[in-house]
C-alpha atoms as a PDB file:
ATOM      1  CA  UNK A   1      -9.458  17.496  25.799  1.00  0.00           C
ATOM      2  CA  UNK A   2      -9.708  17.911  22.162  1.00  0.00           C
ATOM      3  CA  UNK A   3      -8.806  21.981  22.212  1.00  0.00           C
ATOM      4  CA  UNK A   4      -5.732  21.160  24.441  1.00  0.00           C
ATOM      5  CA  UNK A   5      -4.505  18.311  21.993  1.00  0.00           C
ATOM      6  CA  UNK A   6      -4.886  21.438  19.035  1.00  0.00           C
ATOM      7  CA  UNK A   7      -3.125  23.577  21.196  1.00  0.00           C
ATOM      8  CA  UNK A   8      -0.171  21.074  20.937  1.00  0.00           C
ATOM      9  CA  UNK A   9      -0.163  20.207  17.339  1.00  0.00           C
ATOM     10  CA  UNK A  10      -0.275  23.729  16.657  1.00  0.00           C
ATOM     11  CA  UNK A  11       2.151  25.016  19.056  1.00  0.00           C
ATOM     12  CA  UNK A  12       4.720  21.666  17.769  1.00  0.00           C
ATOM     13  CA  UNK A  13       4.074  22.847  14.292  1.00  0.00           C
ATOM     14  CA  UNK A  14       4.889  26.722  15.302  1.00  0.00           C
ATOM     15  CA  UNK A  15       8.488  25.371  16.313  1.00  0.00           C
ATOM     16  CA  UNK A  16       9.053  22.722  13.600  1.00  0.00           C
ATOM     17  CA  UNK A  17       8.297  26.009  11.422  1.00  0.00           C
ATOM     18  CA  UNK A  18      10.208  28.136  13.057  1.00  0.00           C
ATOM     19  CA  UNK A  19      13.215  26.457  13.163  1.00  0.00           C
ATOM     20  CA  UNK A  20      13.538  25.770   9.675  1.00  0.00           C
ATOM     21  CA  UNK A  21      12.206  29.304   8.230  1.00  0.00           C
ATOM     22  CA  UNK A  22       8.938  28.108   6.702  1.00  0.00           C
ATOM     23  CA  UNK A  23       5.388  29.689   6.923  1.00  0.00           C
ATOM     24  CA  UNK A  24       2.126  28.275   6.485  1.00  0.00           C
ATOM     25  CA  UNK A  25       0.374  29.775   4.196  1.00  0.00           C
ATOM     26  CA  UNK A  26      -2.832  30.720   6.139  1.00  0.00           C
ATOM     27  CA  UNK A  27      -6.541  30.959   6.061  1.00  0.00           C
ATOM     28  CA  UNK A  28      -6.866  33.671   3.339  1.00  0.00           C
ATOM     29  CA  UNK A  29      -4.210  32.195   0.932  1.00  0.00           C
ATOM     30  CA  UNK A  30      -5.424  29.012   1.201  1.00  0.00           C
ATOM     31  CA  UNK A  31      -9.499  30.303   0.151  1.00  0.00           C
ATOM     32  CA  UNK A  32      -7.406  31.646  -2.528  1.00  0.00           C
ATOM     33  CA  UNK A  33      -6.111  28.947  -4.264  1.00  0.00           C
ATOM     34  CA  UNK A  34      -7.819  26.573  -6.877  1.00  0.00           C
ATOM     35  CA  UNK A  35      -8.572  23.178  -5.506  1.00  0.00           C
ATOM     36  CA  UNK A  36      -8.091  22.555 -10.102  1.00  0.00           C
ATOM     37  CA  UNK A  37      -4.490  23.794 -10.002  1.00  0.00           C
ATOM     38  CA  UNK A  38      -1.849  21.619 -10.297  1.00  0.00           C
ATOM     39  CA  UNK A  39       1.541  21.600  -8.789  1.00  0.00           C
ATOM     40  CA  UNK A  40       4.813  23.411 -10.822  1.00  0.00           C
ATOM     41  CA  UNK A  41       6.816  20.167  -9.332  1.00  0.00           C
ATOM     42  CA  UNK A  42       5.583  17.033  -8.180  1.00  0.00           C
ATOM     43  CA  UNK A  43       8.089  14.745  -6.342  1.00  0.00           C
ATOM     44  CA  UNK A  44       8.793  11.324  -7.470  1.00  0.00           C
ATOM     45  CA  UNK A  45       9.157   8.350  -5.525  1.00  0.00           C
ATOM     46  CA  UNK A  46       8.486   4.929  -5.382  1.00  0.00           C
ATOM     47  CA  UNK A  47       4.825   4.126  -3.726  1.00  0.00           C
ATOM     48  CA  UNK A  48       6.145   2.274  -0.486  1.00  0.00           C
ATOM     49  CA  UNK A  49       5.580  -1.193   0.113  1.00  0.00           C
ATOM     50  CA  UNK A  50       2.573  -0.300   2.523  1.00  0.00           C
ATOM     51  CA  UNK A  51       1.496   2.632   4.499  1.00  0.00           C
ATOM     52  CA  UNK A  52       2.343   2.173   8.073  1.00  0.00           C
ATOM     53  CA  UNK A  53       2.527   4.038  11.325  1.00  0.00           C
ATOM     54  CA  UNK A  54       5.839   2.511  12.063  1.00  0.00           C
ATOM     55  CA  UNK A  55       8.941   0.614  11.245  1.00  0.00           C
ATOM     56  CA  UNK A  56       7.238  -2.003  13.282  1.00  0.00           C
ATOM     57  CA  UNK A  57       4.580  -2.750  11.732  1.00  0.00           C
ATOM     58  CA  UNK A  58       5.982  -2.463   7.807  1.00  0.00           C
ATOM     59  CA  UNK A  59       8.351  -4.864   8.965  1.00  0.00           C
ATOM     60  CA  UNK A  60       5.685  -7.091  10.462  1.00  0.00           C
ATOM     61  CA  UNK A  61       3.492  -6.427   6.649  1.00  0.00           C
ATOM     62  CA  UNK A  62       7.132  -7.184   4.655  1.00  0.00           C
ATOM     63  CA  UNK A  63       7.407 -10.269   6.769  1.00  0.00           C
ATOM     64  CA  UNK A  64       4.194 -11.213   6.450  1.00  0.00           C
ATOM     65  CA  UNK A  65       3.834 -10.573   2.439  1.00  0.00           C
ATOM     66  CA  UNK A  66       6.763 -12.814   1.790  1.00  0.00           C
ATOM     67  CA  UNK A  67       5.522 -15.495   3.783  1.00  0.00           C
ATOM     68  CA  UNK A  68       2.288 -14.870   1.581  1.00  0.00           C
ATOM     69  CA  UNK A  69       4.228 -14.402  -1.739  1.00  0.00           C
ATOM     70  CA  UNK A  70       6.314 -17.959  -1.070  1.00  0.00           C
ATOM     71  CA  UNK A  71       3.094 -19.929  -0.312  1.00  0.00           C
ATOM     72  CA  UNK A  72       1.652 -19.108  -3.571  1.00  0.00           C
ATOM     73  CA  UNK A  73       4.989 -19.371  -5.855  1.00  0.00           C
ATOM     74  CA  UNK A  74       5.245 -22.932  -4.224  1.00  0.00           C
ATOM     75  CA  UNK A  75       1.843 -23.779  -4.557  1.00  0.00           C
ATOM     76  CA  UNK A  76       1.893 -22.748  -8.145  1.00  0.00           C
ATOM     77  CA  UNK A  77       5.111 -24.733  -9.218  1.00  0.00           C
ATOM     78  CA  UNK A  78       3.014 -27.673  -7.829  1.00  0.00           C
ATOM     79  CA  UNK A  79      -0.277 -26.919  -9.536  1.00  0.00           C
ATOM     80  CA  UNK A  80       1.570 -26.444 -12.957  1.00  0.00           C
ATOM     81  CA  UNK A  81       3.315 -29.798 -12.490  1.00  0.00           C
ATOM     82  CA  UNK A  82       0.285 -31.263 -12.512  1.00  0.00           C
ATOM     83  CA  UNK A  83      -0.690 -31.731  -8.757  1.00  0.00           C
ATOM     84  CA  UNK A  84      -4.557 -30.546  -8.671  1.00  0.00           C
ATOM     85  CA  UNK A  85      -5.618 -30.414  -4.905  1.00  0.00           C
ATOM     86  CA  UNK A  86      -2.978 -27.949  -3.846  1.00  0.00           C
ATOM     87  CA  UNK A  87      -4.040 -26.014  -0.870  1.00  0.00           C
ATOM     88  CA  UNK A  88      -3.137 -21.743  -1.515  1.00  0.00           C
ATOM     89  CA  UNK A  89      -2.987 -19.477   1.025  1.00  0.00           C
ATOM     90  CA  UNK A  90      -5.764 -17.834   1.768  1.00  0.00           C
ATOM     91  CA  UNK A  91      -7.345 -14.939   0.117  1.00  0.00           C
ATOM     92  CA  UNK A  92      -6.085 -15.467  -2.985  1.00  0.00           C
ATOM     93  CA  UNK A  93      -6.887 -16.553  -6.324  1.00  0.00           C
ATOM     94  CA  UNK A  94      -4.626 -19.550  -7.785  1.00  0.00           C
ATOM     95  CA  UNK A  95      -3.676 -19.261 -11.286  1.00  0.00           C
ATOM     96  CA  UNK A  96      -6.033 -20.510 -13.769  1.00  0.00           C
ATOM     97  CA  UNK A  97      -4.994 -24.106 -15.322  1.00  0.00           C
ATOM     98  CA  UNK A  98      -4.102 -24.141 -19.314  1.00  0.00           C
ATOM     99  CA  UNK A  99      -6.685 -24.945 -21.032  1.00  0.00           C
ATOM    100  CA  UNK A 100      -7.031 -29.166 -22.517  1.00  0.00           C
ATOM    101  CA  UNK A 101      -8.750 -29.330 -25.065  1.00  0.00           C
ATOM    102  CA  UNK A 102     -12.263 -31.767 -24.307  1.00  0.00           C
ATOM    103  CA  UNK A 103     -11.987 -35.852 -25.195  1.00  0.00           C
ATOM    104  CA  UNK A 104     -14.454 -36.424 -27.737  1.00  0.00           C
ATOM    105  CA  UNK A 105     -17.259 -37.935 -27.142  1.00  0.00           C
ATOM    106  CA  UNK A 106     -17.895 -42.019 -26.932  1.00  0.00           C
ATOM    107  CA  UNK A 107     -19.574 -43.608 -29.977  1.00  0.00           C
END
């Protein structure tokens, strides 16, 4: 099972390569090179939102992480005005409250 399902990534990658011109490098360059050196270009691009297997399922995250985000915001505004046993979402810390300064003491 496991040698035919090699068989098939390698022979998919032979005609992804082959179509568009490009080689793997191979065993012998690859010894070759330092695992130190760095790359002439690196490409930049925004980190995405999560790393998912599908469209699917970053949807799913995106919907889920603004459902997430909105909970807190509102739960904030409320603890700011003054509202102290707000309920967050969970798995999350709540913003810490500004800082009174004590009553003194009696007597």
């Amino acid at each position: 099972w496991y040698r035919q399902l090699v068989e098939e990534i390698e022979q998919q990658t032979r005609q992804q390569f082959g179509r568009g011109g490009a080689r793997v490098l191979g065993v012998k360059k690859v010894l070759k090179q330092s695992p130190h050196r760095r790359p002439g270009q690196i490409k930049r691009s925004p980190a995405p939102p999560c790393h998912a297997s599908d469209a699917r399922t970053r949807k799913r995250f995106m919907l889920g992480y603004r459902w997430f985000a909105n909970a807190y915001r509102q739960a904030a505004a409320r603890l700011r005005a003054g509202e102290l046993d707000v309920q967050f979402p969970e798995n999350c810390f709540p913003p810490p409250l500004a800082f009174k300064e004590p009553a003194p003491a009696p007597g």
